[in-house]
Protein backbone atom coordinates (compact mmCIF):
# COMPACT_ATOMS: atom_id res chain seq x y z
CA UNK A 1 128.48 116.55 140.53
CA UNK A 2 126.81 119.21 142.31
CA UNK A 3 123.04 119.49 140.89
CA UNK A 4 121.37 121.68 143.13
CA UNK A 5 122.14 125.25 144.48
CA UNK A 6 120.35 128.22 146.12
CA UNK A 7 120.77 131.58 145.28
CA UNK A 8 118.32 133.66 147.67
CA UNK A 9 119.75 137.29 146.54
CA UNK A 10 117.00 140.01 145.03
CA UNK A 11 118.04 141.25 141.48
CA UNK A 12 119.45 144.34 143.16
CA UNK A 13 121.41 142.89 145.19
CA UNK A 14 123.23 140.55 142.74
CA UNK A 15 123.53 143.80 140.15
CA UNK A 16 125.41 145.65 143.24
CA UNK A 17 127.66 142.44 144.25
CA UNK A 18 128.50 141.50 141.13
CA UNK A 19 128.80 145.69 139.27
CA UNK A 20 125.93 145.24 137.00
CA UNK A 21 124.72 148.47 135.82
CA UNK A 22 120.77 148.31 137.00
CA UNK A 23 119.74 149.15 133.32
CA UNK A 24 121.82 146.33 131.93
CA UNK A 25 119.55 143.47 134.10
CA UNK A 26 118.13 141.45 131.33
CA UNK A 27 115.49 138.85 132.49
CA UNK A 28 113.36 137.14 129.90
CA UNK A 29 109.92 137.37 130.42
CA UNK A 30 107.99 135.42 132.31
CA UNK A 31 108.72 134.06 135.88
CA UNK A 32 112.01 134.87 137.79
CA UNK A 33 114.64 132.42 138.99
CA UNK A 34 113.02 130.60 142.07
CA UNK A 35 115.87 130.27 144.98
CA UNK A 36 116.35 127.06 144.82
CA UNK A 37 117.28 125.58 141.22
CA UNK A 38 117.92 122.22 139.46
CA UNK A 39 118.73 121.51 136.01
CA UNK A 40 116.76 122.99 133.36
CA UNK A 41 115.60 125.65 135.79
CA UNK A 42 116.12 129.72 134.72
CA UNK A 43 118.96 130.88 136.99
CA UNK A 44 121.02 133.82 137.67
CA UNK A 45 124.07 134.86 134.87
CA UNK A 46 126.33 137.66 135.08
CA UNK A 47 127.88 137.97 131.52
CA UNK A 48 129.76 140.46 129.49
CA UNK A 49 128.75 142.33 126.49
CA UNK A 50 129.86 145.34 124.78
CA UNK A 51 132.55 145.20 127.50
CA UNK A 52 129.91 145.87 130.57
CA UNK A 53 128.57 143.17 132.79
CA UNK A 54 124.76 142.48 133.02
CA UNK A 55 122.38 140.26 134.56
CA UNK A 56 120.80 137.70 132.45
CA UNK A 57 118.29 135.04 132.87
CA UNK A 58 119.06 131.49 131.50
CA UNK A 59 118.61 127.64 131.65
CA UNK A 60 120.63 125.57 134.10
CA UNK A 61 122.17 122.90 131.35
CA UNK A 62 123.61 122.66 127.86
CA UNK A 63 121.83 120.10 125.39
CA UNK A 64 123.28 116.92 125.88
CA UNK A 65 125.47 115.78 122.94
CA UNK A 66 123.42 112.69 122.26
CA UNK A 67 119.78 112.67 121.78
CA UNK A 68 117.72 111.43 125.30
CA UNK A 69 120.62 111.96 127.88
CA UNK A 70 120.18 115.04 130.11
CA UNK A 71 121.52 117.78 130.02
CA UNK A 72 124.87 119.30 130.30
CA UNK A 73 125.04 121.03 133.85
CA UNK A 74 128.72 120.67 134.95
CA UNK A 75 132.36 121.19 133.10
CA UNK A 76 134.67 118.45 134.15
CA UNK A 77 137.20 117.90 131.89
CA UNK A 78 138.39 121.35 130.44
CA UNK A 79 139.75 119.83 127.39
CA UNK A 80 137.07 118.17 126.17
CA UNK A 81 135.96 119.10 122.64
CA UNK A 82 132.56 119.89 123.97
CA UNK A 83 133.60 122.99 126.29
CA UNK A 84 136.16 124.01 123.90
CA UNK A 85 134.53 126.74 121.89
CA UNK A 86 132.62 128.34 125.04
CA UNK A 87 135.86 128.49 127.03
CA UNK A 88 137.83 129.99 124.25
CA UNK A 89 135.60 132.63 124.00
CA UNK A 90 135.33 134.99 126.82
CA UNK A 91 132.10 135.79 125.87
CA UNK A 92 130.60 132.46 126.41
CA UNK A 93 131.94 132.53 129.71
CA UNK A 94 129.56 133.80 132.60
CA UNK A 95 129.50 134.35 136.68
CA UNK A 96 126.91 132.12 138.37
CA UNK A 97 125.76 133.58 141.59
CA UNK A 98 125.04 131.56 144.33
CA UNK A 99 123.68 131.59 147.70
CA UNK A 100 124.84 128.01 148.83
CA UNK A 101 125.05 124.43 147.00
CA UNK A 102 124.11 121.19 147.92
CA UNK A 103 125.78 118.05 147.85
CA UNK A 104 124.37 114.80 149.14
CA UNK A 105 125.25 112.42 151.95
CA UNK A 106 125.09 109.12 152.88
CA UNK A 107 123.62 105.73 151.46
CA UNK A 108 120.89 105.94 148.93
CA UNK A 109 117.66 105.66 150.59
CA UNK A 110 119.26 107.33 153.58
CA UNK A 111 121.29 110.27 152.16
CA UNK A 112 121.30 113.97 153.49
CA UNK A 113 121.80 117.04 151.74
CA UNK A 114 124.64 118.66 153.03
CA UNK A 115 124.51 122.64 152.09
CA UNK A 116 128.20 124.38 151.54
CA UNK A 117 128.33 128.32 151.66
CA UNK A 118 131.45 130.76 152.38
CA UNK A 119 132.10 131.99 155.69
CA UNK A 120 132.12 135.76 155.21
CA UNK A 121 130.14 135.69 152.01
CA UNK A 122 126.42 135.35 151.47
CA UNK A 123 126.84 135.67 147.68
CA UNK A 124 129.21 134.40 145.90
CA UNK A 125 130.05 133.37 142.03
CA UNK A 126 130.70 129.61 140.06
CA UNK A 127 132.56 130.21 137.09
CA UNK A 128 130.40 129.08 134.16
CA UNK A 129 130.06 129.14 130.33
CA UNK A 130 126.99 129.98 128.49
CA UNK A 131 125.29 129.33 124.59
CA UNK A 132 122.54 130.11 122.83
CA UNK A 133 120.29 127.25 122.06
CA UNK A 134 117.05 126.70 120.34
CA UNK A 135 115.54 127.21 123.13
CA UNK A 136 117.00 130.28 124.43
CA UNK A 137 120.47 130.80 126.16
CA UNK A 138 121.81 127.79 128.84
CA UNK A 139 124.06 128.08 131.12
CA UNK A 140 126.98 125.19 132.98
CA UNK A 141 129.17 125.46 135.30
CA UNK A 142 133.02 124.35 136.15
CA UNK A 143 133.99 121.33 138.86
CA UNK A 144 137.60 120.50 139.80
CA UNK A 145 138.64 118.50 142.73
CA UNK A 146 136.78 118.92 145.96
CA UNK A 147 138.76 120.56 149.05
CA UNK A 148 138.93 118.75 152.20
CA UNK A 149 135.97 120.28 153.12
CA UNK A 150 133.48 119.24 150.39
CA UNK A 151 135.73 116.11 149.91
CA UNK A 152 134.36 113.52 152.57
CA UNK A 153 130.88 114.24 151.29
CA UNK A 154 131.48 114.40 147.27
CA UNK A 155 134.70 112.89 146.53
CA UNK A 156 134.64 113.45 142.42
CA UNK A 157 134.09 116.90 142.28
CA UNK A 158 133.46 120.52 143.96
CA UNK A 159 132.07 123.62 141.74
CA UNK A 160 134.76 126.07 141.13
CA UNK A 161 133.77 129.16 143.31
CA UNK A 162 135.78 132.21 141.78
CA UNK A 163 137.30 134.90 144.18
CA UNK A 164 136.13 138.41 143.87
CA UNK A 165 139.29 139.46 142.87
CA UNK A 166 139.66 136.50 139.67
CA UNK A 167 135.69 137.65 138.45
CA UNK A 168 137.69 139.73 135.50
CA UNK A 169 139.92 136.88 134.85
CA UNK A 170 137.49 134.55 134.35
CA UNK A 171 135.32 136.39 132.20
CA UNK A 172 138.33 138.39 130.40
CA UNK A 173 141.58 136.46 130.63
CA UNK A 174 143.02 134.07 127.84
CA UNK A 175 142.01 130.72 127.67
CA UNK A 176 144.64 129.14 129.98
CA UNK A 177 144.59 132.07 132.69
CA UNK A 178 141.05 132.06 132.61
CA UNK A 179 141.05 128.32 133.06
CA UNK A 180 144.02 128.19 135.80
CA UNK A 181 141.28 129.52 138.08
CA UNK A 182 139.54 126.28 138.27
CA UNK A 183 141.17 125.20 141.76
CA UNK A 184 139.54 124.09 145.12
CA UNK A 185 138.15 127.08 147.04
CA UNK A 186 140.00 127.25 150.45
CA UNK A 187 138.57 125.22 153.01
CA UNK A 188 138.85 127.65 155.84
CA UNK A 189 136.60 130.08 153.54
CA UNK A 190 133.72 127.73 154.03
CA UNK A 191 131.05 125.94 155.84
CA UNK A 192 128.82 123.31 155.51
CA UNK A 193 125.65 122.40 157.40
């Protein structure tokens, strides 16, 4: 479960990458996302609405379904009543940039982070799903299996890092297109250090 990321990018240039219009960026006030984040940290979400794309500014984890677990920060199991409504609705759905993501190494006491970026790519989108809350709007993100690359370190699960060319289909396509996309990102793509 990947509970860490960076995403190092200036406003601008995640508005360019990702074709937000600059007068569509919509961060609350108060402070900015910091570049690294954890759960229930503001990140980075590139959503639709009224059919353009903006920035937004939200909280990294839906409210756990029972009262004193933590929250919600990665989509597993697609089919699971608890996703259901935000996948369905290609509104709820939303691009995460990121910079890099960390996954951890090793024997407890011992372990390293191990940080995973693309090769060409210093920005680059999870797909996600987003709600409103009492609390404002929070943001998750999808896993499937890890690629051979991410797969020695974290054997459960990878994030599911969305091609440029799929951002559209994620955040327009019907359910089950829009949810086909959660596959391993191609090894060769990436690197780790």
């Amino acid at each position: 479960m990947c509970n860490r990321y960076r995403m190092s990018a200036k406003q601008a240039e995640v508005a360019i990458q990702f074709g937000v219009d600059p007068a569509l960026i919509m961060p609350e006030p108060g402070p900015l996302p910091p570049p690294e984040l954890f759960p229930k940290r503001l990140g980075y979400v590139v959503r639709k609405e009224a059919g353009a794309r903006l920035l937004d500014v939200m909280t990294w984890g839906f409210p756990p379904p029972a009262k004193g677990r933590a929250p919600v920060t990665n989509v597993r199991n697609l089919a699971s009543p608890f996703w259901r409504s935000a996948l369905a609705n290609p509104e709820r759905r939303c691009l995460v940039p990121v910079s890099d993501f960390c996954e951890w190494e090793g024997e407890k006491g011992s372990k390293l982070a191990r940080w995973f970026s693309l090769a060409a790519e210093p920005l680059f989108a999870f797909a996600g799903v987003w709600r409103p809350t009492e609390d404002g709007k929070a943001f998750a993100f999808l896993t499937c299996e890890p690629n051979p690359l991410v797969k020695p370190i974290h054997a459960k699960a990878m994030p599911v890092i969305l091609h440029p060319e799929d951002y559209d289909g994620w955040l327009d396509g019907e359910v089950g297109c829009a949810c086909s996309l959660a596959q391993p990102f191609p090894s060769q793509l990436m690197q780790v250090e």
